[in-house]
Protein backbone atom coordinates (compact mmCIF):
# COMPACT_ATOMS: atom_id res chain seq x y z
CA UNK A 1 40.04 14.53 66.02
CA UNK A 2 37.82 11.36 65.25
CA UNK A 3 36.78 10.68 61.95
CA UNK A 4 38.75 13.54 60.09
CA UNK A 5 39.50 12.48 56.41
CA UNK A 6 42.14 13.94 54.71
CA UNK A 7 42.81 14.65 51.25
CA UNK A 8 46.09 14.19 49.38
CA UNK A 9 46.34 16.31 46.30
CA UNK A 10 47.49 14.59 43.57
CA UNK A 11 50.24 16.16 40.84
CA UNK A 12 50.46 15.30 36.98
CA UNK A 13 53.62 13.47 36.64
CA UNK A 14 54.33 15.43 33.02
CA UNK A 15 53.46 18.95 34.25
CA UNK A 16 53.38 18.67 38.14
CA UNK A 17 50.71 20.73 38.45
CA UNK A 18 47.53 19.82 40.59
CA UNK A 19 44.68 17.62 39.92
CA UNK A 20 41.71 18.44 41.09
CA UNK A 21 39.25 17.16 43.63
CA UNK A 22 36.71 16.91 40.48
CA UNK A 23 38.80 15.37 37.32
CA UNK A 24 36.65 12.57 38.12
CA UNK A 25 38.71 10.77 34.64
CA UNK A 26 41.75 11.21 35.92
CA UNK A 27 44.05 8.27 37.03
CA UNK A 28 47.20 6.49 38.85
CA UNK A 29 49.12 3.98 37.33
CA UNK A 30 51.83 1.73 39.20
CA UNK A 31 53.92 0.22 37.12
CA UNK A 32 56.08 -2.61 38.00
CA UNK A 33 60.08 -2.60 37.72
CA UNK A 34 60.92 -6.09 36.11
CA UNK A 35 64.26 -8.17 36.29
CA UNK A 36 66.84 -9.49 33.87
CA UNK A 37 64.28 -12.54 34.04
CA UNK A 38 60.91 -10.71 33.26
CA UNK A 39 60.34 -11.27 37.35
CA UNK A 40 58.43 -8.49 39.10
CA UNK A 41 60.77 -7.38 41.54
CA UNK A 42 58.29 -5.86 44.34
CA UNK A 43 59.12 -2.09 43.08
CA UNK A 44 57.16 0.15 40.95
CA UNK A 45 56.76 3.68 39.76
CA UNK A 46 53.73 5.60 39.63
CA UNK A 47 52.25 7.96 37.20
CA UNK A 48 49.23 10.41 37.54
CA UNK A 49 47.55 11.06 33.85
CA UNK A 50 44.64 13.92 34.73
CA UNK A 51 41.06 13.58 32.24
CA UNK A 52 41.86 15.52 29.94
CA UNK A 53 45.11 13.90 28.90
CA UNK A 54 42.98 11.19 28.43
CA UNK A 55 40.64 12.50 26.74
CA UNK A 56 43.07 14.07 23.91
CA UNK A 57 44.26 10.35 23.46
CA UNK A 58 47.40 11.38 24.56
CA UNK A 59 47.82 8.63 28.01
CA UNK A 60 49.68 6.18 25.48
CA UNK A 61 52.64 8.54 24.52
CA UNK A 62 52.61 10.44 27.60
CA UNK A 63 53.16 7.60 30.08
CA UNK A 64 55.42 6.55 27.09
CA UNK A 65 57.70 9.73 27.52
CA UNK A 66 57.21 9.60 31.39
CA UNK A 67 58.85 6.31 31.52
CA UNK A 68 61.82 6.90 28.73
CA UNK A 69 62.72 10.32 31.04
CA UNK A 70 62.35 8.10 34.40
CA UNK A 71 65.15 5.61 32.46
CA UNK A 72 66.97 8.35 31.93
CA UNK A 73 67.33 9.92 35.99
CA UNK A 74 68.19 6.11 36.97
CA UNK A 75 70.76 6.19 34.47
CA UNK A 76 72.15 9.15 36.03
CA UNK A 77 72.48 8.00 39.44
């Protein structure tokens, strides 16, 4: 079919649960995986934060906690 959009769904990254079509606040970040050097190294990571997270002021410590748990699984591996 022609001209059939499709939408992907988005998940929180702290609670994996859906964001909806209208949590117009919502938003993706890509961070950027650094070298030794401080050089971007053409990978990054990305984190959904839904509106209300943001509107709590809780983005900062979230993303913050997302990223200290993502050091963690690489770690691991």
């Amino acid at each position: 079919m022609k001209g059939l959009m499709s939408f992907v769904a988005r998940k929180r990254s702290a609670t994996n649960r859906l964001i909806t079509s209208k949590d117009h606040a919502s938003v993706q970040l890509n961070i950027g995986h650094l070298d030794a050097n401080g050089l971007y190294t053409g990978q990054f990571t990305t984190f959904a934060l839904c509106g209300f997270v943001r509107a709590q002021g809780d983005a900062d410590s979230g993303v913050d906690r997302l990223w200290k748990k993502k050091k963690v699984e690489a770690k691991q591996q």
